[in-house]
N, C-alpha and C. Protein backbone atom coordinates (compact mmCIF):
# COMPACT_ATOMS: atom_id res chain seq x y z
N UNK A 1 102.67 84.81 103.61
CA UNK A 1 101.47 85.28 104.27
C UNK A 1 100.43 84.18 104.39
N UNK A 2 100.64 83.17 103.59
CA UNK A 2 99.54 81.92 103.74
C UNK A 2 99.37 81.63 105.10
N UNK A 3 100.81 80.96 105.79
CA UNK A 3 100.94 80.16 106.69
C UNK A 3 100.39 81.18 107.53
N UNK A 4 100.38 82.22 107.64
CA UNK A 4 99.37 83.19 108.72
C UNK A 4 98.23 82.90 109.06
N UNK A 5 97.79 83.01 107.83
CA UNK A 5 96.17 83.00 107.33
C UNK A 5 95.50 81.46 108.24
N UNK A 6 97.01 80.67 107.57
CA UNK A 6 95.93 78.49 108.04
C UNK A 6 96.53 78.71 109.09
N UNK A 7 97.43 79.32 109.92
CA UNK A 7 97.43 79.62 111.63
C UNK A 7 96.21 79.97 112.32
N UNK A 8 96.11 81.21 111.24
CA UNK A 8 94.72 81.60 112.33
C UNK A 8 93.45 81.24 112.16
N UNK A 9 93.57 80.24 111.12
CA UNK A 9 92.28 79.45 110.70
C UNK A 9 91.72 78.64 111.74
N UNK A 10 93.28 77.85 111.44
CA UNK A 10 93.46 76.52 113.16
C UNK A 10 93.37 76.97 114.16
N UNK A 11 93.89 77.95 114.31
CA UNK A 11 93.32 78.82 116.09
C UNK A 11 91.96 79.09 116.01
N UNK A 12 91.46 79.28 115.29
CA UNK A 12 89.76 79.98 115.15
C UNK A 12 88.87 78.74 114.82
N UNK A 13 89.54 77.41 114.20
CA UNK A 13 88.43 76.40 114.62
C UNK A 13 88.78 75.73 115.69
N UNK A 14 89.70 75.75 116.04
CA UNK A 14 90.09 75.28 117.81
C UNK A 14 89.40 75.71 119.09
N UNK A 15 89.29 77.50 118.85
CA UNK A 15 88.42 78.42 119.85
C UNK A 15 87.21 77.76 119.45
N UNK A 16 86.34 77.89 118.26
CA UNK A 16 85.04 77.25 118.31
C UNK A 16 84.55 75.80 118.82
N UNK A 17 85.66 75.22 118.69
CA UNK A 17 85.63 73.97 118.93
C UNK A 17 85.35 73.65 120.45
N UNK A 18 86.56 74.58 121.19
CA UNK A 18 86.57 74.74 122.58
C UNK A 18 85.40 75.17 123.30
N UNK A 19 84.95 76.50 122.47
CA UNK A 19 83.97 77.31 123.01
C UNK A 19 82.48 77.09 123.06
N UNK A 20 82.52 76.79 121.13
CA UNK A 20 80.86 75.97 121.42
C UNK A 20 80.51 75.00 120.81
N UNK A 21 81.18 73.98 121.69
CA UNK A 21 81.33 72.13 120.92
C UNK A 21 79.70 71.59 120.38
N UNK A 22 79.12 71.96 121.02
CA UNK A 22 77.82 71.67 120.57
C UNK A 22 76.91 72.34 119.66
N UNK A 23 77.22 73.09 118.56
CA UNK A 23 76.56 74.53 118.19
C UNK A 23 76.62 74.28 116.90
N UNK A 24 74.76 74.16 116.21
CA UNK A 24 74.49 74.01 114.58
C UNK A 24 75.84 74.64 113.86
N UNK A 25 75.98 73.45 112.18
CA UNK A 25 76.80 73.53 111.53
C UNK A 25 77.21 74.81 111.34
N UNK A 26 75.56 75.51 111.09
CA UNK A 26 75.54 76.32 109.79
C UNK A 26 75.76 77.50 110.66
N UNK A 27 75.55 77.77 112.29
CA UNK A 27 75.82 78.85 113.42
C UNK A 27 77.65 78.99 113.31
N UNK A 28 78.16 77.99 113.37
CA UNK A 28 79.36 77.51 113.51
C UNK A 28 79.84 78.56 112.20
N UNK A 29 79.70 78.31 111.11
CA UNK A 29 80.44 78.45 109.91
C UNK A 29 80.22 80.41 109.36
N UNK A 30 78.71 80.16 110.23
CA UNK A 30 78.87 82.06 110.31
C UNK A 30 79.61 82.68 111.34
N UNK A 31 80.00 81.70 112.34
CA UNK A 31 80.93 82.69 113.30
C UNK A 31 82.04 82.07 113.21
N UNK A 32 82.07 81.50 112.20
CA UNK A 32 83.93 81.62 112.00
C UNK A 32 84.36 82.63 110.94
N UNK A 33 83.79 82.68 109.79
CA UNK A 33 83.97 83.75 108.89
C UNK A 33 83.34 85.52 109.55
N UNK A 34 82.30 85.09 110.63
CA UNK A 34 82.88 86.46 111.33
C UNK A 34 84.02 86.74 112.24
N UNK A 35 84.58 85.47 112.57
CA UNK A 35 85.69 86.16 113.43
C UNK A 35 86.80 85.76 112.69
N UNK A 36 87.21 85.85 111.31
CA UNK A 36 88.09 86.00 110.63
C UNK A 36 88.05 87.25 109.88
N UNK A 37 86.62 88.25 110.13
CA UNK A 37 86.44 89.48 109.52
C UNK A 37 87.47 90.32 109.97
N UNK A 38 87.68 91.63 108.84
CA UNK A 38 88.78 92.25 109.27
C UNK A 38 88.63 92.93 110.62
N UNK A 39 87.86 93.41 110.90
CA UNK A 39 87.78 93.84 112.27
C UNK A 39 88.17 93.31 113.84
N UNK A 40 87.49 92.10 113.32
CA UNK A 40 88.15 90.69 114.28
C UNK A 40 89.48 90.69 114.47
N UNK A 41 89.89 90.77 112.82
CA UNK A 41 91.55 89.83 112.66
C UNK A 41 92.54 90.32 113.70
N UNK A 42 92.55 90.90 114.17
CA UNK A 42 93.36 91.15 114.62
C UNK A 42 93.57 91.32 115.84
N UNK A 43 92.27 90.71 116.50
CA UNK A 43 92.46 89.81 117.82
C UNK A 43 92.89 88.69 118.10
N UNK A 44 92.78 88.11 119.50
CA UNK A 44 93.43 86.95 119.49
C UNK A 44 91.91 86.16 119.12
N UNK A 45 92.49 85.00 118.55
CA UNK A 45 91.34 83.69 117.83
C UNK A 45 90.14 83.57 118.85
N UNK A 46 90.55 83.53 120.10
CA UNK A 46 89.87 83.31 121.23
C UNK A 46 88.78 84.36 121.73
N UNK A 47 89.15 85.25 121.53
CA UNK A 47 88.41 86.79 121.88
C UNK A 47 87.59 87.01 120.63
N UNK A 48 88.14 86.78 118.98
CA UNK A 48 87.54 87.10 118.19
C UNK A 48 86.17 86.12 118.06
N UNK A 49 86.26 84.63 118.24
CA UNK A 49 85.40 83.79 118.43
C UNK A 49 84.06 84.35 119.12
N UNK A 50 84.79 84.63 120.28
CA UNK A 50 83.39 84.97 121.32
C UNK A 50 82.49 86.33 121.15
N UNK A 51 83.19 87.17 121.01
CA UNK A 51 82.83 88.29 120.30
C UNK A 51 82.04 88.14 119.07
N UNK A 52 82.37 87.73 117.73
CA UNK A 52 81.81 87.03 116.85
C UNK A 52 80.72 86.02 117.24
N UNK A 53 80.67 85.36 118.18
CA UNK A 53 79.66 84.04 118.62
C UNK A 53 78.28 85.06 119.38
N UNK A 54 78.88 85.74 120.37
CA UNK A 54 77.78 86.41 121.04
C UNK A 54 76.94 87.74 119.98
N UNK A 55 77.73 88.59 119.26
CA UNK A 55 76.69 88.96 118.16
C UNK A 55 76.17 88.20 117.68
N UNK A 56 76.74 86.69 117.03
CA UNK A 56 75.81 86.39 115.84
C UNK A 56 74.89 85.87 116.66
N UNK A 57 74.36 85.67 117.68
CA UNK A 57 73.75 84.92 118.67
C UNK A 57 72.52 86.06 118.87
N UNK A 58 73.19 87.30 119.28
CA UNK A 58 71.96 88.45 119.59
C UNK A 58 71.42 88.56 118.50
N UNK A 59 71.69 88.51 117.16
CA UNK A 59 71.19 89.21 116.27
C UNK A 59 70.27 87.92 115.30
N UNK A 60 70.97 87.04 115.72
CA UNK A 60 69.80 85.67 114.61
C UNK A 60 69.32 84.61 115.98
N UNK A 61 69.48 84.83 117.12
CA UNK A 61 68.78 84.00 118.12
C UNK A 61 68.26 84.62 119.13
N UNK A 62 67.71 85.85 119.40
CA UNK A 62 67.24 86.74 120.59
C UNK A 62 66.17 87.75 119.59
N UNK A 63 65.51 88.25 120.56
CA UNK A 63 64.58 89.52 120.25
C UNK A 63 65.31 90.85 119.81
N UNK A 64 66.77 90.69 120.06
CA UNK A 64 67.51 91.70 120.31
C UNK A 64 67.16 93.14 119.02
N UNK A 65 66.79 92.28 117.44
CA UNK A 65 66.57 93.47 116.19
C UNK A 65 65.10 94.25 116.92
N UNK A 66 64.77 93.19 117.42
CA UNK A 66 63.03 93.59 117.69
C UNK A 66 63.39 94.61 118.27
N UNK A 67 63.79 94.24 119.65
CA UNK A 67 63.73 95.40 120.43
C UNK A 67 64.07 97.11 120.11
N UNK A 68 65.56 96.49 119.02
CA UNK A 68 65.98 98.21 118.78
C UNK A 68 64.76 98.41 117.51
N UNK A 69 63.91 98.18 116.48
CA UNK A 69 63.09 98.09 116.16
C UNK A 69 62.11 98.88 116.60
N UNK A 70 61.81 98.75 118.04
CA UNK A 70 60.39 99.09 119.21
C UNK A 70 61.00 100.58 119.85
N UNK A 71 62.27 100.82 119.50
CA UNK A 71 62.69 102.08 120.30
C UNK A 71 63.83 101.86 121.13
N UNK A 72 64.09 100.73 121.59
CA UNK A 72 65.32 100.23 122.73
C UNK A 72 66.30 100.92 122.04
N UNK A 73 67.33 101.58 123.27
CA UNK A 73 68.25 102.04 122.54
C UNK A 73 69.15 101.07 122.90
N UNK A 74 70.90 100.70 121.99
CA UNK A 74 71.40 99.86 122.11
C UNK A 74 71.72 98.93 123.26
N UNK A 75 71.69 99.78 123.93
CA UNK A 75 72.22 99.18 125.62
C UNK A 75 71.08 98.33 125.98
N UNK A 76 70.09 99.17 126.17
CA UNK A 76 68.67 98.38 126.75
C UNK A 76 68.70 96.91 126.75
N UNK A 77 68.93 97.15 124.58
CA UNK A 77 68.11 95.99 124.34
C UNK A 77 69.11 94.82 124.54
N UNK A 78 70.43 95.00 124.72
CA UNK A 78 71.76 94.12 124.48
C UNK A 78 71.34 93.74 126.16
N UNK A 79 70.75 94.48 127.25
CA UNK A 79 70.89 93.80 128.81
C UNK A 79 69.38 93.47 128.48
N UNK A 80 68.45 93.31 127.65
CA UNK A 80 67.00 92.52 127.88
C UNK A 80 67.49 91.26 127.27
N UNK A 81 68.96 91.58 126.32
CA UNK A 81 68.35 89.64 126.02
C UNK A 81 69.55 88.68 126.41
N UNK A 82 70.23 89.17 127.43
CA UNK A 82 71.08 88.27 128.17
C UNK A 82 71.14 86.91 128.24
N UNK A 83 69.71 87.04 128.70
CA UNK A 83 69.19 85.56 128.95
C UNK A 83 68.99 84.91 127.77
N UNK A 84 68.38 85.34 126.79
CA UNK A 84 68.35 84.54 125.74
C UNK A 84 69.80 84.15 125.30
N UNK A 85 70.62 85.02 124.72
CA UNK A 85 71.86 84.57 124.51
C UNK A 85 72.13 83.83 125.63
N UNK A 86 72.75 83.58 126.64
CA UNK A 86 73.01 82.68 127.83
C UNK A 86 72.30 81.06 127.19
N UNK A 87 70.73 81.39 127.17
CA UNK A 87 69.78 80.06 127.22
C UNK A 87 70.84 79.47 125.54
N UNK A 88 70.95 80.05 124.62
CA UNK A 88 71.49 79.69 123.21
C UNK A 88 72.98 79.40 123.59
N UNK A 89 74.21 79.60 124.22
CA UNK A 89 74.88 79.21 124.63
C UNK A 89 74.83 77.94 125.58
N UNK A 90 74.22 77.58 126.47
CA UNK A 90 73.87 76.89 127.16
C UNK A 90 73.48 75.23 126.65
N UNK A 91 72.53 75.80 125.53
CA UNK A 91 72.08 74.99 124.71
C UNK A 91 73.05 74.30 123.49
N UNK A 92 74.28 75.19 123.14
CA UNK A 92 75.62 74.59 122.65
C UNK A 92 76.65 74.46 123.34
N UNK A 93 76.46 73.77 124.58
CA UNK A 93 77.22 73.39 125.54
C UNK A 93 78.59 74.16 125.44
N UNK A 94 78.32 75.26 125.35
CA UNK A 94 79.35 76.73 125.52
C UNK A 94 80.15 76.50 127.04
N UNK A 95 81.68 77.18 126.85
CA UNK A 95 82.27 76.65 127.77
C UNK A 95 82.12 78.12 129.01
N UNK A 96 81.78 79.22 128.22
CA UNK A 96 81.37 80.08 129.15
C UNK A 96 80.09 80.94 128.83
N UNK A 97 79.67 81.55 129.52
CA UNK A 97 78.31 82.29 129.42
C UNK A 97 78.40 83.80 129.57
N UNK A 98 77.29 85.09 128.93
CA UNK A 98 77.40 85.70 129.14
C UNK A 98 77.15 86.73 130.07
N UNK A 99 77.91 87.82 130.68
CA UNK A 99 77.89 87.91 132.03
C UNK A 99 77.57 89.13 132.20
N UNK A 100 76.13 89.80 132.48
CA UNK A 100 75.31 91.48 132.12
C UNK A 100 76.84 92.79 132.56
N UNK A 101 77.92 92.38 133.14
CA UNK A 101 78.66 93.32 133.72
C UNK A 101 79.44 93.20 132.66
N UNK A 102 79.64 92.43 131.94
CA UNK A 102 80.57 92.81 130.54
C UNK A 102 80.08 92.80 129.45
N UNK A 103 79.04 93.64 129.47
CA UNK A 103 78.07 94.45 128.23
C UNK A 103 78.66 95.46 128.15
N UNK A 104 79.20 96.44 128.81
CA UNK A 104 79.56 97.23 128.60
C UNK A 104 81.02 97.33 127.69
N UNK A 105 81.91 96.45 127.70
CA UNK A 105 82.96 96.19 126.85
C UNK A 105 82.58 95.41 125.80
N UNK A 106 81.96 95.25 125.28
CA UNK A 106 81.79 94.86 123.71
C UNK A 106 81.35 96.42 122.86
């Protein structure tokens, strides 16, 4: 079961690597241990990355707590801060961005 585990380690610092080459240590090292969470695991490295990257992004780099905070209900506040997540991707020379029509599948 090891060799599983440092498979999907290497796939999951490969996706980050790929995904957001430019992106603080310490951003990096929380979204790899979230997308090795069990919930994750059992996606592909690639999907779990981004998934994992774009929460930890809404929730420690956007207004996004504020908003549900103020009353926003989930949806609202996940399409008010698009842009911010986007601008924080952007800014770790992310290889893709996020796109308001696939809010609805996360």
């Amino acid at each position: 079961m090891k060799g599983v585990s440092t498979n999907r380690q290497k796939a999951v610092a490969k996706a980050l690597t790929t995904l957001l080459p430019q992106a603080p240590y310490a951003d990096i090292e929380q979204i790899r241990a979230a997308s090795n969470d069990r919930k994750l695991r059992t996606l592909p490295p690639g999907i779990a990355v981004w998934l994992a990257a774009i929460t930890h992004i809404r929730h420690n780099h956007s207004d996004y707590d504020a908003l549900l905070e103020d009353g926003y209900d989930r949806d609202s506040a996940r399409y008010f801060v698009v842009d911010q997540i986007n601008e924080v991707l952007t800014s770790w020379r992310a290889t893709r961005l996020l796109d308001p029509e696939d809010l609805d599948q996360e």
